[in-house]
N, C-alpha and C. Protein backbone atom coordinates (compact mmCIF):
# COMPACT_ATOMS: atom_id res chain seq x y z
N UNK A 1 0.84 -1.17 0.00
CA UNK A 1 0.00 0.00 0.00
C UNK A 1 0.89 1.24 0.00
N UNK A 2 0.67 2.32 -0.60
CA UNK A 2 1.54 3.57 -0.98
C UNK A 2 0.33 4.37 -0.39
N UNK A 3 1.12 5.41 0.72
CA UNK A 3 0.55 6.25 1.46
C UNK A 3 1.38 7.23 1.61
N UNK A 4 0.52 8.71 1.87
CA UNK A 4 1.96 9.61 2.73
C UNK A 4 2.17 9.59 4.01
N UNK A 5 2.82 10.31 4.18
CA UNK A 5 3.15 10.59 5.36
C UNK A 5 2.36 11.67 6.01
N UNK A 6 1.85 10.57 7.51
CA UNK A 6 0.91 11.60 8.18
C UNK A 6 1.19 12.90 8.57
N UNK A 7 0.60 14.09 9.02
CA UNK A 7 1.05 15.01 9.39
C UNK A 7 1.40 14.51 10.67
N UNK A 8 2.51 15.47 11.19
CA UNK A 8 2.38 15.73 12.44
C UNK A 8 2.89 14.17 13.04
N UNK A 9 3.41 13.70 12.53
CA UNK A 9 4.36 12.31 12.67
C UNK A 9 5.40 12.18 13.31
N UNK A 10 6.36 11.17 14.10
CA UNK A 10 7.46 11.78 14.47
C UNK A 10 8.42 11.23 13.38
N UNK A 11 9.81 12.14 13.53
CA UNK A 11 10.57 11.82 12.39
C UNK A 11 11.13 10.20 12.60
N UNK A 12 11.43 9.56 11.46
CA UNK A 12 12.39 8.15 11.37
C UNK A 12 13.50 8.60 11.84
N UNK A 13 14.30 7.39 12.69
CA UNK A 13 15.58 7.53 12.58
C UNK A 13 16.56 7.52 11.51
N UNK A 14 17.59 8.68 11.92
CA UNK A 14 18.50 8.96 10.66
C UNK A 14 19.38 7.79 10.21
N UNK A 15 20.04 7.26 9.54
CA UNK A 15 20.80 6.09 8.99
C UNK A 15 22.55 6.45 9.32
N UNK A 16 22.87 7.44 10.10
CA UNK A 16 23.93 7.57 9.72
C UNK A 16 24.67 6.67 10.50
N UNK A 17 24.34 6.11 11.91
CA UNK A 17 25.12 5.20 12.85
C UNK A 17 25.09 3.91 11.77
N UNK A 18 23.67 4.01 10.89
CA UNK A 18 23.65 2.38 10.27
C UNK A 18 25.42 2.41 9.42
N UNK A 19 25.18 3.49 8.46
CA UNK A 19 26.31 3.66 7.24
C UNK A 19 27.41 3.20 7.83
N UNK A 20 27.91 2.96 9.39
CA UNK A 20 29.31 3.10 9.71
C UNK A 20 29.30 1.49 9.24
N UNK A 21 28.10 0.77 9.42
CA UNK A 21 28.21 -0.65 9.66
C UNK A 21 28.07 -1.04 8.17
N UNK A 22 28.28 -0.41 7.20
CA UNK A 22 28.58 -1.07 5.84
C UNK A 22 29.26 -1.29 5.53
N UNK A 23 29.67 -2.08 4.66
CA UNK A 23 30.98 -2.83 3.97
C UNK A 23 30.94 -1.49 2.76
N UNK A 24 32.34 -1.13 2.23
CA UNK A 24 32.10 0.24 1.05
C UNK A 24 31.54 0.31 0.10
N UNK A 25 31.19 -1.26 -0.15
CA UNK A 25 30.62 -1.47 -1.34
C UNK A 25 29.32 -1.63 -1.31
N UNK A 26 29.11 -1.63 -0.03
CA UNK A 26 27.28 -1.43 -0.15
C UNK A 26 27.26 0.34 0.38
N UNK A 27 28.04 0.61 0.90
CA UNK A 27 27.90 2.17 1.38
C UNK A 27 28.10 2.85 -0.40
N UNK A 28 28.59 2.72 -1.03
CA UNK A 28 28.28 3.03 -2.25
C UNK A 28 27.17 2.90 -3.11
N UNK A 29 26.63 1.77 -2.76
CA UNK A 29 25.48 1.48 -2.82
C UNK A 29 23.97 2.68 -2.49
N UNK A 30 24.57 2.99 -1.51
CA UNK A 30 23.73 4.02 -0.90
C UNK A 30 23.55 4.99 -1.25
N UNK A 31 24.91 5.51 -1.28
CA UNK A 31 25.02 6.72 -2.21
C UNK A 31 24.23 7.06 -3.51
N UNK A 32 24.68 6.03 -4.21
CA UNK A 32 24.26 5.42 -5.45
C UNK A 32 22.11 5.34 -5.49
N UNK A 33 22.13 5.21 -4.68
CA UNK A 33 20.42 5.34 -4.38
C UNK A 33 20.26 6.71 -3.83
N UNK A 34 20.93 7.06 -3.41
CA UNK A 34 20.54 8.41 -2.62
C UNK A 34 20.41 9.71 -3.96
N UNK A 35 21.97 9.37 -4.60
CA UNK A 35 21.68 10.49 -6.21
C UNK A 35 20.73 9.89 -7.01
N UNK A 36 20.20 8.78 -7.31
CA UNK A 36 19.00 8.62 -7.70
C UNK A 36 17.48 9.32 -7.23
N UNK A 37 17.76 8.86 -6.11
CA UNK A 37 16.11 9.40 -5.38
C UNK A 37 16.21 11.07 -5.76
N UNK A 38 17.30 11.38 -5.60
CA UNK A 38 17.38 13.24 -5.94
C UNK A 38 16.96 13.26 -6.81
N UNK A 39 18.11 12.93 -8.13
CA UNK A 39 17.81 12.87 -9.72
C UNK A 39 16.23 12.75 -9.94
N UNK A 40 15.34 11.69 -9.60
CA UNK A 40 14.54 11.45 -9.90
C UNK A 40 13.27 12.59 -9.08
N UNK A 41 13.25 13.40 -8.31
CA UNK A 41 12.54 14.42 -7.70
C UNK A 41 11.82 13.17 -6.41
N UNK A 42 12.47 12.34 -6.19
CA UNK A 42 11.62 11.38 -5.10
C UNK A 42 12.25 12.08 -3.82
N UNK A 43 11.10 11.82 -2.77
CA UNK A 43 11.19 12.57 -1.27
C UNK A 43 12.29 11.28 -0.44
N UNK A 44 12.24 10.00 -0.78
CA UNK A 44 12.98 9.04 -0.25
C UNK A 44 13.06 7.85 -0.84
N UNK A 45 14.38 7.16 -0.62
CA UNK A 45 15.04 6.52 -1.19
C UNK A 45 14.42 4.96 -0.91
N UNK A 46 13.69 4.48 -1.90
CA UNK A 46 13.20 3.18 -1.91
C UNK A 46 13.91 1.84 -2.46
N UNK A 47 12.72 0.79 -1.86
CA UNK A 47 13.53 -0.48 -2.21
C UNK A 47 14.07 -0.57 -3.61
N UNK A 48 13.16 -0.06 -4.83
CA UNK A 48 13.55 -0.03 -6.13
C UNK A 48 15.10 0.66 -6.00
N UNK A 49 14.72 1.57 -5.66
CA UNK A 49 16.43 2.67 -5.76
C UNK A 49 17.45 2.01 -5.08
N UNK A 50 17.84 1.04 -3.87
CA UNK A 50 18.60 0.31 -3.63
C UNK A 50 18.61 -0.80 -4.52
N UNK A 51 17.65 -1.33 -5.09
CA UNK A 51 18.26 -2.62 -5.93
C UNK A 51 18.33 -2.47 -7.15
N UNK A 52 17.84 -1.15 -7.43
CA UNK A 52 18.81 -0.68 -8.77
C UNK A 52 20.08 -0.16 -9.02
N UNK A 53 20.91 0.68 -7.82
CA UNK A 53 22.16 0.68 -7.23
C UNK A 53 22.96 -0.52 -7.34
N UNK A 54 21.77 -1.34 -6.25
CA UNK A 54 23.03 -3.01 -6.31
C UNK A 54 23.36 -3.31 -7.68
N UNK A 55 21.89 -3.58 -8.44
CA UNK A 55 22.30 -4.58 -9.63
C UNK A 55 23.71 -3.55 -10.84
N UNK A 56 23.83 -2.55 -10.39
CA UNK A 56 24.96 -1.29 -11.09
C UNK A 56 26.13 -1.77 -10.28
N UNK A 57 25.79 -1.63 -8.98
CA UNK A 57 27.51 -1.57 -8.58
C UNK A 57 28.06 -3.11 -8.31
N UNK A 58 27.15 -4.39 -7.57
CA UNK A 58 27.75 -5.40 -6.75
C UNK A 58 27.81 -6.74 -8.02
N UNK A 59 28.53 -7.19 -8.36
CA UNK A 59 28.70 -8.16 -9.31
C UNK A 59 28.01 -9.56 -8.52
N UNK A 60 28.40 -9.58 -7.57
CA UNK A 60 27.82 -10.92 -6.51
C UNK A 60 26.62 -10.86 -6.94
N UNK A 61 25.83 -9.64 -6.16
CA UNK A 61 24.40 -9.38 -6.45
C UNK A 61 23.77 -9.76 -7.81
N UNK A 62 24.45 -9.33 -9.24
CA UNK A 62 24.12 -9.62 -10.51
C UNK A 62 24.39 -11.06 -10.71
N UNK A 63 25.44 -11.81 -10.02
CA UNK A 63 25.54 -12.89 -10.17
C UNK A 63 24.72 -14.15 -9.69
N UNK A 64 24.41 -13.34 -8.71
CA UNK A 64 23.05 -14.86 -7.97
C UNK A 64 21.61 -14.73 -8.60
N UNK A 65 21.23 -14.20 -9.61
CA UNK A 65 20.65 -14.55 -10.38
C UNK A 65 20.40 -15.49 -11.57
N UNK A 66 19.54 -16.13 -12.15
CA UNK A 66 19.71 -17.17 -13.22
C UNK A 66 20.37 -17.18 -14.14
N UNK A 67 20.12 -15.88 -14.52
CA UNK A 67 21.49 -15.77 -15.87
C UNK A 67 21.53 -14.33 -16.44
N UNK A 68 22.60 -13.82 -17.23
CA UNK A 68 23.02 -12.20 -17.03
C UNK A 68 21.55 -11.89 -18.25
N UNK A 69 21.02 -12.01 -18.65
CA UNK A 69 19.92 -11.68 -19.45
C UNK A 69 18.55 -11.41 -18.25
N UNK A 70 18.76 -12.29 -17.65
CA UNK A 70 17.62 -11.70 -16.09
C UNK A 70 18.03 -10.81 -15.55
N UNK A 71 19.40 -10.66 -15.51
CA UNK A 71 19.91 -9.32 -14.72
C UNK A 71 19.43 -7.72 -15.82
N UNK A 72 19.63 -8.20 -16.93
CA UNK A 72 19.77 -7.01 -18.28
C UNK A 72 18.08 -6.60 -17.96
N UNK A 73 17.37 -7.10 -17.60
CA UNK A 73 16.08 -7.63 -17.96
C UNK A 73 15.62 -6.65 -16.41
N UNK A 74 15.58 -6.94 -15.58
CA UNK A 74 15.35 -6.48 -14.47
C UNK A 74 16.05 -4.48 -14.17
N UNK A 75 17.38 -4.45 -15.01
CA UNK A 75 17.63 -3.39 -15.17
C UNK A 75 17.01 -2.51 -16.31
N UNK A 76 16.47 -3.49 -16.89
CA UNK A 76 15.34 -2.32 -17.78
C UNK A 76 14.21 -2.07 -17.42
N UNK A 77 13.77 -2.68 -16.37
CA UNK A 77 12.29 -1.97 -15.89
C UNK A 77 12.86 -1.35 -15.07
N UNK A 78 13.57 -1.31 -14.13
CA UNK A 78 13.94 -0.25 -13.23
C UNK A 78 15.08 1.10 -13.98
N UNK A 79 15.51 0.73 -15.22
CA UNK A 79 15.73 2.25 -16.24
C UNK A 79 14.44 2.53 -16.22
N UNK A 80 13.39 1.73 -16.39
CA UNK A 80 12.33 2.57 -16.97
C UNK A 80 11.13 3.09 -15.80
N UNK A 81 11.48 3.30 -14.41
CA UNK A 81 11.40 3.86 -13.49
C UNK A 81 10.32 5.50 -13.80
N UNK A 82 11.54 6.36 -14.30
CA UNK A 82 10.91 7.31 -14.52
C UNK A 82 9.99 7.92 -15.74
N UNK A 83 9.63 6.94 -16.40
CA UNK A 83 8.77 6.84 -18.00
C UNK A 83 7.55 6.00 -18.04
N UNK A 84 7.52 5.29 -16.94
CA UNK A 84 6.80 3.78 -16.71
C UNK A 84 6.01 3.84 -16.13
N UNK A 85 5.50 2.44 -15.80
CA UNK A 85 4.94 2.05 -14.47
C UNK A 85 5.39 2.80 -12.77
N UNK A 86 6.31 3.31 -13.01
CA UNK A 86 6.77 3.95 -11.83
C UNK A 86 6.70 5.12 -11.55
N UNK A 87 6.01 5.83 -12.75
CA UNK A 87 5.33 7.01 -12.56
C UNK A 87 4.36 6.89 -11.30
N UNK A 88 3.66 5.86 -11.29
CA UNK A 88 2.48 6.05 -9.92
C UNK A 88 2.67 5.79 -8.58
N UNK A 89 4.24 5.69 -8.41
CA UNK A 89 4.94 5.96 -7.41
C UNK A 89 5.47 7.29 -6.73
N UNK A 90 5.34 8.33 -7.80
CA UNK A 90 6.20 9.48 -7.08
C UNK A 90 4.80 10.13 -6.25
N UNK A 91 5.73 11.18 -5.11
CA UNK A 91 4.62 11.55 -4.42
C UNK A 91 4.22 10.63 -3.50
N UNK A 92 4.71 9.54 -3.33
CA UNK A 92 3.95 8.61 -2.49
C UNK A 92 5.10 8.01 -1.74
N UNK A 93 4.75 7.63 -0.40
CA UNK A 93 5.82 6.91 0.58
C UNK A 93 5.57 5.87 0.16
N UNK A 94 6.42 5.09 0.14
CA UNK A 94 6.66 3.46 -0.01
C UNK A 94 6.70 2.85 1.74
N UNK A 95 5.04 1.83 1.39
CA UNK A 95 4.81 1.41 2.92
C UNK A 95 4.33 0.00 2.41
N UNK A 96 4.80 -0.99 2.65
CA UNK A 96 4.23 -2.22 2.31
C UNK A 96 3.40 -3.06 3.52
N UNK A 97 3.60 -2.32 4.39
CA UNK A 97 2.66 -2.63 5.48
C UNK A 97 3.27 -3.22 6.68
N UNK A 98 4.64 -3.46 6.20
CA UNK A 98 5.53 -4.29 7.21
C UNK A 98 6.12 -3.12 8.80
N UNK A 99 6.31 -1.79 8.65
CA UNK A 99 6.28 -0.93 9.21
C UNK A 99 5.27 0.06 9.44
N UNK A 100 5.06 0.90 10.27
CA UNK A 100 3.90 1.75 10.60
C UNK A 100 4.89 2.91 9.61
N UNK A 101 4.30 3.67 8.99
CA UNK A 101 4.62 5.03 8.16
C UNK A 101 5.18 5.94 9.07
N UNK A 102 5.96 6.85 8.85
CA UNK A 102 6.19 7.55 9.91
C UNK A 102 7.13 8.67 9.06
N UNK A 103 6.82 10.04 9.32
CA UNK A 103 7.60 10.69 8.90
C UNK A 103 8.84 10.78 8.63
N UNK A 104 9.89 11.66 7.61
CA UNK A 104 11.09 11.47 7.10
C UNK A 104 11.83 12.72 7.28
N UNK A 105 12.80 12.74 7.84
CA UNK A 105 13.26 14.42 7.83
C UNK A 105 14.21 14.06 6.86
N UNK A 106 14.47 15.30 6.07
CA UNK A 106 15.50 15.02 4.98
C UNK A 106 16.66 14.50 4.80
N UNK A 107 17.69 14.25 6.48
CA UNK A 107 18.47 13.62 6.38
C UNK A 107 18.59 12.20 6.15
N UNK A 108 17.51 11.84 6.73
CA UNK A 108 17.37 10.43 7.15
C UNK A 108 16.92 9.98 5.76
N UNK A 109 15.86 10.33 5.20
CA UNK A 109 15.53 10.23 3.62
C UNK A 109 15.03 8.70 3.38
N UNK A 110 14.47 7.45 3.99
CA UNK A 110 14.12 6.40 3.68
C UNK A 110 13.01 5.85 3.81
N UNK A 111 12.57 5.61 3.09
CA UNK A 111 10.79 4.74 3.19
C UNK A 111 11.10 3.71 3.65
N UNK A 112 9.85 3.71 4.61
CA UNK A 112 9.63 2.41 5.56
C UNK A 112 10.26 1.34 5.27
N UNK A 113 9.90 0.96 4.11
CA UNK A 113 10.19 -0.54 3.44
C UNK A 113 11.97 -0.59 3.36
N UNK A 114 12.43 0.48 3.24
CA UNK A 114 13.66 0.41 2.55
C UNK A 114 14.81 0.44 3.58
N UNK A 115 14.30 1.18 4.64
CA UNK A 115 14.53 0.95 6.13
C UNK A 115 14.72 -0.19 6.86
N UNK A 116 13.31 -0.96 6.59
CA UNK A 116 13.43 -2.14 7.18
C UNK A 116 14.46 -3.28 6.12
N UNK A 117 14.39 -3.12 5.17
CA UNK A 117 15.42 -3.92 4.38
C UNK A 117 16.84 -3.92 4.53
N UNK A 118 17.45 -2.35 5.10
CA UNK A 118 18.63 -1.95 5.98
C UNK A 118 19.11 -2.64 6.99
N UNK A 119 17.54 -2.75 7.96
CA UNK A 119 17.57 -3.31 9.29
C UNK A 119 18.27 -5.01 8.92
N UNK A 120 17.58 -5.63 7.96
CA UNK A 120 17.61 -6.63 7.52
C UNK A 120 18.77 -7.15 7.49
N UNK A 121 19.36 -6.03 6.74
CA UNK A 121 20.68 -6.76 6.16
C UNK A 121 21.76 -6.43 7.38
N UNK A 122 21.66 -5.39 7.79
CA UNK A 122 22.83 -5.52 9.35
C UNK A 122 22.39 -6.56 9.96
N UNK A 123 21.06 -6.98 10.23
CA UNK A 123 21.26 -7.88 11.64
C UNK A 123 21.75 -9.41 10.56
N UNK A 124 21.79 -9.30 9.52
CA UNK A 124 22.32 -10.96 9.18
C UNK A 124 23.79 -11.03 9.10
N UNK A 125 23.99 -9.75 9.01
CA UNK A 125 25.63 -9.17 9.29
C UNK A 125 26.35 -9.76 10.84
N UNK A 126 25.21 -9.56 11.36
CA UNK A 126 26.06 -8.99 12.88
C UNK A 126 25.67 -10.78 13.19
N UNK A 127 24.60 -11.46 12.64
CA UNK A 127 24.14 -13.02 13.15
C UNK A 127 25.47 -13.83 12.10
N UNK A 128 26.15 -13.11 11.02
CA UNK A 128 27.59 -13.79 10.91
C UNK A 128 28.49 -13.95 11.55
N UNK A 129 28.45 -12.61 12.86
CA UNK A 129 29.88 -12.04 13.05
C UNK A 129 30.44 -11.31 12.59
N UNK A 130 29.98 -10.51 11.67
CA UNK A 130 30.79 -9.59 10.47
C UNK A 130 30.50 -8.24 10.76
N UNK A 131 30.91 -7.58 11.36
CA UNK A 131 30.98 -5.70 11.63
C UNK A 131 30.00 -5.28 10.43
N UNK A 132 30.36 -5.58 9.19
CA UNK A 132 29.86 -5.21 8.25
C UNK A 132 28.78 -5.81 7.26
N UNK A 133 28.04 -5.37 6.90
CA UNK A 133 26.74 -5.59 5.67
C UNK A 133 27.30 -5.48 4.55
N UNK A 134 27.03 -6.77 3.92
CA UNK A 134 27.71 -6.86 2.35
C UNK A 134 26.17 -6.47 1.04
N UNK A 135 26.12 -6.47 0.22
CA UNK A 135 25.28 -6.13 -0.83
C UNK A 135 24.76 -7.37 -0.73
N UNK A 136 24.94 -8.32 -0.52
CA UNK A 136 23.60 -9.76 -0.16
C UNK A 136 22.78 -9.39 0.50
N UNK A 137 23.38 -9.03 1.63
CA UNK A 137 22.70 -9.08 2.99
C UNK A 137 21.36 -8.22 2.40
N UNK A 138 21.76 -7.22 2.26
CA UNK A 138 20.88 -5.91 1.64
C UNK A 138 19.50 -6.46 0.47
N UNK A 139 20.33 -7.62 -0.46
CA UNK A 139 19.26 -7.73 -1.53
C UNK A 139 18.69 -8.95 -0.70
N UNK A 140 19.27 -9.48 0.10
CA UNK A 140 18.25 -10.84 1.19
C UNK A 140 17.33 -10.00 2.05
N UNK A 141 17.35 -8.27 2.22
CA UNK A 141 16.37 -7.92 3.44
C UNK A 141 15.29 -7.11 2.35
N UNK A 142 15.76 -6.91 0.75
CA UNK A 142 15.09 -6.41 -0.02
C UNK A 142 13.45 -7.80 -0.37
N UNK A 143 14.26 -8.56 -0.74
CA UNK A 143 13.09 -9.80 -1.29
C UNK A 143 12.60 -10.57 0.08
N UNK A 144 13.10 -10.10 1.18
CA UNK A 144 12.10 -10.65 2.46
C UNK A 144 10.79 -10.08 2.52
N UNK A 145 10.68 -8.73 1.88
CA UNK A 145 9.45 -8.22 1.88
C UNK A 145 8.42 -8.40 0.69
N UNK A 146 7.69 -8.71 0.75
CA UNK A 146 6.74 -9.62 -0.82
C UNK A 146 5.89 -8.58 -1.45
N UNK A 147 5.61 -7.11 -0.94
CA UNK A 147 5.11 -5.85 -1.21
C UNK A 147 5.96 -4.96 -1.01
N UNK A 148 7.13 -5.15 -1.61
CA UNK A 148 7.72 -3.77 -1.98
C UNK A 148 8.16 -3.72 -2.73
N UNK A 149 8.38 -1.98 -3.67
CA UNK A 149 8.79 -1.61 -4.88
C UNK A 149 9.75 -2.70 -5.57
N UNK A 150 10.82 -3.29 -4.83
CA UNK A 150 12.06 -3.86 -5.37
C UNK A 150 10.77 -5.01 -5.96
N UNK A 151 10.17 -5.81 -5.25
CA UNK A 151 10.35 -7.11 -5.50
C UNK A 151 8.94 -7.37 -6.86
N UNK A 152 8.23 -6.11 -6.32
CA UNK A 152 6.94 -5.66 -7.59
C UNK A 152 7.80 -5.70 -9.19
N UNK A 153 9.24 -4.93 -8.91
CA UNK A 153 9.61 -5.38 -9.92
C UNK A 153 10.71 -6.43 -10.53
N UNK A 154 11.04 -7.65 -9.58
CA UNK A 154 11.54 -8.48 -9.45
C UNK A 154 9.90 -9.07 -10.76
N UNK A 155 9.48 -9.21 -9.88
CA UNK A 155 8.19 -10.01 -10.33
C UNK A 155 7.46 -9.28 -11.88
N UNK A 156 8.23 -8.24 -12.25
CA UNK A 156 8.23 -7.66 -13.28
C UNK A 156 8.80 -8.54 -14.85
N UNK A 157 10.01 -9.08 -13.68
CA UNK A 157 11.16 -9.09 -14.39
C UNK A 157 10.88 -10.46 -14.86
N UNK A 158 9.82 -11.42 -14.09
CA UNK A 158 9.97 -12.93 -14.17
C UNK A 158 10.71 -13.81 -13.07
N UNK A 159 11.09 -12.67 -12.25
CA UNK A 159 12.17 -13.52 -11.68
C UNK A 159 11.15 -14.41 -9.87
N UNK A 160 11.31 -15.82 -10.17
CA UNK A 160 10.96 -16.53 -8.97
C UNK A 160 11.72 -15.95 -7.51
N UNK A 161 10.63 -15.31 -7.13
CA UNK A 161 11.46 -14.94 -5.63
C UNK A 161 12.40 -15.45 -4.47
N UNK A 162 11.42 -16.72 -4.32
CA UNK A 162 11.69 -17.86 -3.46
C UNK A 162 12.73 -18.75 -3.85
N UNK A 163 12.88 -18.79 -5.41
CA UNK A 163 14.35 -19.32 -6.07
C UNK A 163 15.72 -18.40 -5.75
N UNK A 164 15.30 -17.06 -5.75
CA UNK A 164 16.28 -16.67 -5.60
C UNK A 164 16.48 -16.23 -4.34
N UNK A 165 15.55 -15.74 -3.11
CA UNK A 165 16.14 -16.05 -1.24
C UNK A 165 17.08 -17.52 -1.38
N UNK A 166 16.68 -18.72 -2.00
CA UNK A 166 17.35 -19.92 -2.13
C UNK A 166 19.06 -19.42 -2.55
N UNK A 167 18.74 -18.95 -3.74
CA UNK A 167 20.45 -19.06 -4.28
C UNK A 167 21.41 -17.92 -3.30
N UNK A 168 20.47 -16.90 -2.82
CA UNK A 168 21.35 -15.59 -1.99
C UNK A 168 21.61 -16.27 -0.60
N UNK A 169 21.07 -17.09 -0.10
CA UNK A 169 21.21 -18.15 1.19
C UNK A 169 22.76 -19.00 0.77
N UNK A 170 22.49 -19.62 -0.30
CA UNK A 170 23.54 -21.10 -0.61
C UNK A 170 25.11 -19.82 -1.02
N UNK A 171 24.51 -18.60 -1.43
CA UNK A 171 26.18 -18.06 -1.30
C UNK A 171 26.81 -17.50 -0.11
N UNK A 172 25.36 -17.11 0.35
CA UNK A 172 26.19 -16.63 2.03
C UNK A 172 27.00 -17.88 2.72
N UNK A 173 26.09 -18.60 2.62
CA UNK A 173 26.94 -19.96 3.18
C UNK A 173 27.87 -20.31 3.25
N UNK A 174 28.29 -20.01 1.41
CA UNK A 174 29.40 -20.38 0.55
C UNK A 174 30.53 -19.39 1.10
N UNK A 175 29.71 -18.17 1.35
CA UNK A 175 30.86 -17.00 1.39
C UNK A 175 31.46 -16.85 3.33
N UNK A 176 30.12 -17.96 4.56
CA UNK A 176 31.01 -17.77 5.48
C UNK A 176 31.75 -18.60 6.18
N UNK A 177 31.74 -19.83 5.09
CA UNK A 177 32.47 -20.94 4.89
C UNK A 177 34.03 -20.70 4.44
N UNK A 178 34.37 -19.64 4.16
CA UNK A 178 35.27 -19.14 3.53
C UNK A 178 35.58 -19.10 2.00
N UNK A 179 34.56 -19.22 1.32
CA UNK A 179 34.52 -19.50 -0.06
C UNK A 179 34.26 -17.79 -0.32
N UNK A 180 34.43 -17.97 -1.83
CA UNK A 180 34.40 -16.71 -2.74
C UNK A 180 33.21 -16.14 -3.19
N UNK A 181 31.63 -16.62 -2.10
CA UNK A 181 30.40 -16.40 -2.77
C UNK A 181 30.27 -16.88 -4.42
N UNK A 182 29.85 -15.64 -4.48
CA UNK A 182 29.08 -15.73 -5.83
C UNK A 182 29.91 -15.28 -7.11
N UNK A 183 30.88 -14.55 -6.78
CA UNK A 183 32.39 -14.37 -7.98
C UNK A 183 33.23 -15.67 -7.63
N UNK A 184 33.05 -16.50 -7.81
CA UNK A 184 33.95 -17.78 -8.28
C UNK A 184 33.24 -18.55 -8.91
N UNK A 185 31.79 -17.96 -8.77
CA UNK A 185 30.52 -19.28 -9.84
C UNK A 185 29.56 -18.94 -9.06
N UNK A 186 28.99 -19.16 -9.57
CA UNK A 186 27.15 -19.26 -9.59
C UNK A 186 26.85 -20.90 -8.38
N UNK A 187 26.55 -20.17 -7.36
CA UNK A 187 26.03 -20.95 -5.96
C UNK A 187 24.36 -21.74 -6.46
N UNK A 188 24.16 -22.78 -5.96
CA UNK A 188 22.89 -23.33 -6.42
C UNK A 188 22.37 -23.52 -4.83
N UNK A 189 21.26 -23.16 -4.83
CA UNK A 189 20.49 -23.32 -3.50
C UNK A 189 20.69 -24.65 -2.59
N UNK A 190 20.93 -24.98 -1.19
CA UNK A 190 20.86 -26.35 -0.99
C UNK A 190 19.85 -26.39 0.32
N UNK A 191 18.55 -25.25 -0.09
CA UNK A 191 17.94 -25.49 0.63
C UNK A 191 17.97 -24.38 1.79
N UNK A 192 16.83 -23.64 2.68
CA UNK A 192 16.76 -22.78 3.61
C UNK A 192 17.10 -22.77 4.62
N UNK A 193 17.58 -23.96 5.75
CA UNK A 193 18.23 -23.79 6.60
C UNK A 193 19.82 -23.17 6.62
N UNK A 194 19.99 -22.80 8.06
CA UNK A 194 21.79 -22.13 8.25
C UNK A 194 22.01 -21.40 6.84
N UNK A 195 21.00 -20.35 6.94
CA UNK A 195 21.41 -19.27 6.55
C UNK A 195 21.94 -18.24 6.97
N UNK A 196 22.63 -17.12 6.19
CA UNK A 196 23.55 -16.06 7.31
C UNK A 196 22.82 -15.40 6.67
């Protein structure tokens, strides 16, 4: 559900204690969503705008998908963001229902959804042991939510959701096993338990 923001709300917390806890390559990431949401005249930075960042900057991320034509594929509905279907997004907070709405002061700049997908990906960080949030973590707290922008256009794209929480699971695994994730090959799901 896409709502605004009530009046008279209290503000969200700002993200900046989160940013310390990123790995650079997802803190680029951020960035990378943050000059988007500007560029694009949006009030805050949504799930779409982080996983259109990822699929630009994190190769892992492009890689745990089925094959680089799903990736090409998924980056053209989210190019087509501001021409599209995503016109009936601006103006509107991104609330998928998983959080209560709550006002945004400009620093802080994040819709509910996109927030909680943040939250997401530090705490699978910190349930590794790892100080830091890698660009998995981030696209594993993006597709946990089944109503939001990202995954509306996941499901745009063709892409099986639940196939792919599977394959972003079997590389974390891979990756806190000491393996190379998802840049040494393409991880195949072995199933939902002992996930990081």
């Amino acid at each position: 559900m896409q709502s605004r923001t009530p009046p008279g709300a209290e503000p969200g917390p700002t993200r900046a204690e989160s940013d310390s806890r990123l790995s650079a390559e997802l803190a680029s990431v951020v960035a990378g969503a943050r000059r988007r949401a500007v560029r694009d005249g949006d009030r805050q930075i949504d799930t779409a705008h982080l996983l259109h960042s990822l699929m630009e900057t994190d190769p892992e991320v492009r890689a745990v998908f089925e094959s680089g034509a799903q990736a090409v594929r998924i980056l053209g509905y989210l190019v087509q963001r501001s021409i599209g279907y995503g016109l009936r997004w601006q103006g509107t907070v991104e609330d998928s229902g998983a959080v209560p709405v709550v006002s945004s002061v400009a620093e802080a700049g994040w819709s509910p959804a996109a927030g909680t997908a943040m939250d997401v990906a530090l705490e699978r960080a910190e349930l590794r042991g790892e100080a830091r949030a890698l660009g998995m973590d981030l696209l594993a707290g993006l597709v946990a939510d089944p109503d939001c922008r990202a995954v509306e256009v996941l499901g745009r794209a063709r892409v099986d959701v639940d196939v792919l929480l599977g394959r972003i699971e079997a590389g974390c695994r891979q990756y806190a096993s000491g393996g190379h994730g998802f840049a040494g090959g393409r991880a195949e799901p072995e199933g939902r338990d002992g996930g990081c």
